[in-house]
Protein backbone atom coordinates (compact mmCIF):
# COMPACT_ATOMS: atom_id res chain seq x y z
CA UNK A 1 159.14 113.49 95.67
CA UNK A 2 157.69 110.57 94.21
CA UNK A 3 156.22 108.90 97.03
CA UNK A 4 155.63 112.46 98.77
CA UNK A 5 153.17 112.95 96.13
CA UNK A 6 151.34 110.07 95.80
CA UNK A 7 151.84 108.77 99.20
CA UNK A 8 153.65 105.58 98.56
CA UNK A 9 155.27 103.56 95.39
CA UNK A 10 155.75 100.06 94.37
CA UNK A 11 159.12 97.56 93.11
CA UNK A 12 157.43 98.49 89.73
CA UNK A 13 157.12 101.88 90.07
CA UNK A 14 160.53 102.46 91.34
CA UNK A 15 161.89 100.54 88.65
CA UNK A 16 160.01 102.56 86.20
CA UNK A 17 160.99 105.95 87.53
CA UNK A 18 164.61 105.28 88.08
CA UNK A 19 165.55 103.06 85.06
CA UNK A 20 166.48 99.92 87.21
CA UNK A 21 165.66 96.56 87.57
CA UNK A 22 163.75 94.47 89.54
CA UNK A 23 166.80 93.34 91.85
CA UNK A 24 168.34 96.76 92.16
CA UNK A 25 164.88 98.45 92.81
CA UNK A 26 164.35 95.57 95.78
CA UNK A 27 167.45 96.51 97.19
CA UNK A 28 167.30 100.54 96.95
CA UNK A 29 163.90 99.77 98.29
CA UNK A 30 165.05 97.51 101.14
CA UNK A 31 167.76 100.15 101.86
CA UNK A 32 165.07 102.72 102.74
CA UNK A 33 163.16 100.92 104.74
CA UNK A 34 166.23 99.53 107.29
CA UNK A 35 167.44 103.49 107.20
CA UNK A 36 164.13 104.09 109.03
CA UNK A 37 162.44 106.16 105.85
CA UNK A 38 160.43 104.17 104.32
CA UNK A 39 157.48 101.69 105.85
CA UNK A 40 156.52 98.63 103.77
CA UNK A 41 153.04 97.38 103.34
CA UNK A 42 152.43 93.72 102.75
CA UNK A 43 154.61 91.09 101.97
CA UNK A 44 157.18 90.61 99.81
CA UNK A 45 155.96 90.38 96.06
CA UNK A 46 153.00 91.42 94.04
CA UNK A 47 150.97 93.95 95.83
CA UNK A 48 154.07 95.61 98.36
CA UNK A 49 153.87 98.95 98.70
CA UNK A 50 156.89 101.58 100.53
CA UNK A 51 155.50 104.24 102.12
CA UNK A 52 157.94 107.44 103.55
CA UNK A 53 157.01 106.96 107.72
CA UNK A 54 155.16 109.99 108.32
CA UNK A 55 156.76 112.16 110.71
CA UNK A 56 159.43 112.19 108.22
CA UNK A 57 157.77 112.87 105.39
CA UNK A 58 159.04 116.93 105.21
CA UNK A 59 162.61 115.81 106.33
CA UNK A 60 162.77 113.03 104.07
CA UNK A 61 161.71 114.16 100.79
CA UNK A 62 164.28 116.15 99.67
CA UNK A 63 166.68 113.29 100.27
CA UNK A 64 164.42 110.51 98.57
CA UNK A 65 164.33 113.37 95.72
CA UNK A 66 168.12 113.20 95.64
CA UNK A 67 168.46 109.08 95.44
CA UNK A 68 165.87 109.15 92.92
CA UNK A 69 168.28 111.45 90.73
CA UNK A 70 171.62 109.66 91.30
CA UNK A 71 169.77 106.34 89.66
């Protein structure tokens, strides 16, 4: 809902919002964007950002909703 919202979110942010750290955050993150739901802006490091890919923005945010609770 998250990145729904605001459009996208950041290693930081994720970690922030789910109570995780850096490593697991990178790989939740990284897990999105090979499933095809999340785009990622810039290289990896300071400054990446994870978009949800826009034509699956309404079919994906209940689901992104959903990982962000099981964390």
């Amino acid at each position: 809902m998250y990145v729904n919202e605001k459009g996208q979110i950041t290693n930081k942010e994720y970690q922030e919002i789910c109570k995780t750290s850096a490593r697991t955050s990178s790989r939740y993150l990284a897990d999105l964007v090979s499933s095809g739901l999340f785009e990622q802006k810039g290289t990896i490091g300071k400054g990446t950002e994870y978009s949800l890919i826009r034509q699956m923005r309404h079919i994906c945010a209940k689901r992104f909703l959903n990982t962000l609770h099981r964390h």
